[in-house]
Protein backbone atom coordinates (compact mmCIF):
# COMPACT_ATOMS: atom_id res chain seq x y z
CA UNK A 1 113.08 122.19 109.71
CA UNK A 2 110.75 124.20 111.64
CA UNK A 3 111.22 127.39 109.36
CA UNK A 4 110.19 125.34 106.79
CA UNK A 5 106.79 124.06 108.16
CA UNK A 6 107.91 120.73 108.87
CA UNK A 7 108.05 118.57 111.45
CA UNK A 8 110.18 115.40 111.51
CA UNK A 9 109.45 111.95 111.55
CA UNK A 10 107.99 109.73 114.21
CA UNK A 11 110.76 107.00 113.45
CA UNK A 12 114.29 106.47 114.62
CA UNK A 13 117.16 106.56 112.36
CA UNK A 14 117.85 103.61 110.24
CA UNK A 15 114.29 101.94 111.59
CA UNK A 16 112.33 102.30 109.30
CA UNK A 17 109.96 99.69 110.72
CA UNK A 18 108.85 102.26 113.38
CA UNK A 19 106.75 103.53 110.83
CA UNK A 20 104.37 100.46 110.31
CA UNK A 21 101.56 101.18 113.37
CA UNK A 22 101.09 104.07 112.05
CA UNK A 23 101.02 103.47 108.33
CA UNK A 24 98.68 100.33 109.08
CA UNK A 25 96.82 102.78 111.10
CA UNK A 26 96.15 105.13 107.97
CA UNK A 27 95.64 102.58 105.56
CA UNK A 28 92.57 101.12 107.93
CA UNK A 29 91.31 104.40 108.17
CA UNK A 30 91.25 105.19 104.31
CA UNK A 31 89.74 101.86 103.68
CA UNK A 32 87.00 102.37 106.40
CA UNK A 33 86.41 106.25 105.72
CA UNK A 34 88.00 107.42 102.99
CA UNK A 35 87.56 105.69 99.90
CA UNK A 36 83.70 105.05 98.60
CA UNK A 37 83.53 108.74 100.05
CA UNK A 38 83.36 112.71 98.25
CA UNK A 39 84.38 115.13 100.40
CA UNK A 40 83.52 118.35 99.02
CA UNK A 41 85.70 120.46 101.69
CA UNK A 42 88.44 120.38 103.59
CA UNK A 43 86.96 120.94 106.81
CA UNK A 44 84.71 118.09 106.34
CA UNK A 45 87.40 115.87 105.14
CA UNK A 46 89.25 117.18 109.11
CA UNK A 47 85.58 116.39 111.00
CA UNK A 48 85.43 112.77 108.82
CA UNK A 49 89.15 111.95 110.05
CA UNK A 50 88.69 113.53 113.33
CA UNK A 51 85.74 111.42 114.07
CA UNK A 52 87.27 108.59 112.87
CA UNK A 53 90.01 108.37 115.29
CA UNK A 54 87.84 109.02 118.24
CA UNK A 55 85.55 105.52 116.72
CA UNK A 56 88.92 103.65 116.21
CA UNK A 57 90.12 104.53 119.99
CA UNK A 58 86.80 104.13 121.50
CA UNK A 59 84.44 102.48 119.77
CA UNK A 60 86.53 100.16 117.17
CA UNK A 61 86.52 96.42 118.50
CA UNK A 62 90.02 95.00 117.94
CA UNK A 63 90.88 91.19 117.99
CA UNK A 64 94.30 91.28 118.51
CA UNK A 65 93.76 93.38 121.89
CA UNK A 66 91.36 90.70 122.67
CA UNK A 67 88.72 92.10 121.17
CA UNK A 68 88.74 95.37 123.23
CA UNK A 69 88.63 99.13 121.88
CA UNK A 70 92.73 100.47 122.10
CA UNK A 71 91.25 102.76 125.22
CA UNK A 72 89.78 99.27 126.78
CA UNK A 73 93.15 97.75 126.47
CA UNK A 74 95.09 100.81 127.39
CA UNK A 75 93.45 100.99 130.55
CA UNK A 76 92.94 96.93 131.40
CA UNK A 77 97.05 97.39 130.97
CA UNK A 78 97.30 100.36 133.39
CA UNK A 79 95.49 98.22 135.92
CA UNK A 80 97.62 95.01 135.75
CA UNK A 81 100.32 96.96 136.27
């Protein structure tokens, strides 16, 4: 795989449902930042997505992490533990 470029996938085999965070994840991303937007390079299509996942781990109010950023929760976890 690595000869060819590739890297291989994030899921285990046969679970397919590993996959869902992260496609949930992407699909939140091009609904928030993508779409309703012309990016006229490919470097600032990388700074828009970049950006992006900095807001959604810092900045991005989540209810089901009662209503804290991902980082907020992260750490609030690390603490009760």
């Amino acid at each position: 795989m690595n000869h060819a470029g590739m890297k291989q996938s994030m899921s285990r085999v046969a679970h397919c449902i590993d996959n869902g965070p992260m496609e949930g994840f992407w699909g939140i991303l091009k609904r928030e930042r993508y779409y309703g937007y012309k990016f006229t390079d490919r470097e600032k299509l990388i700074q828009a997505i970049s950006n992006y996942i900095a807001y959604y781990n810092n900045g991005r109010l989540q209810r089901r992490l009662s209503v804290m950023t991902p980082m907020q929760f992260h750490d609030h976890y690390l603490k009760a533990a």
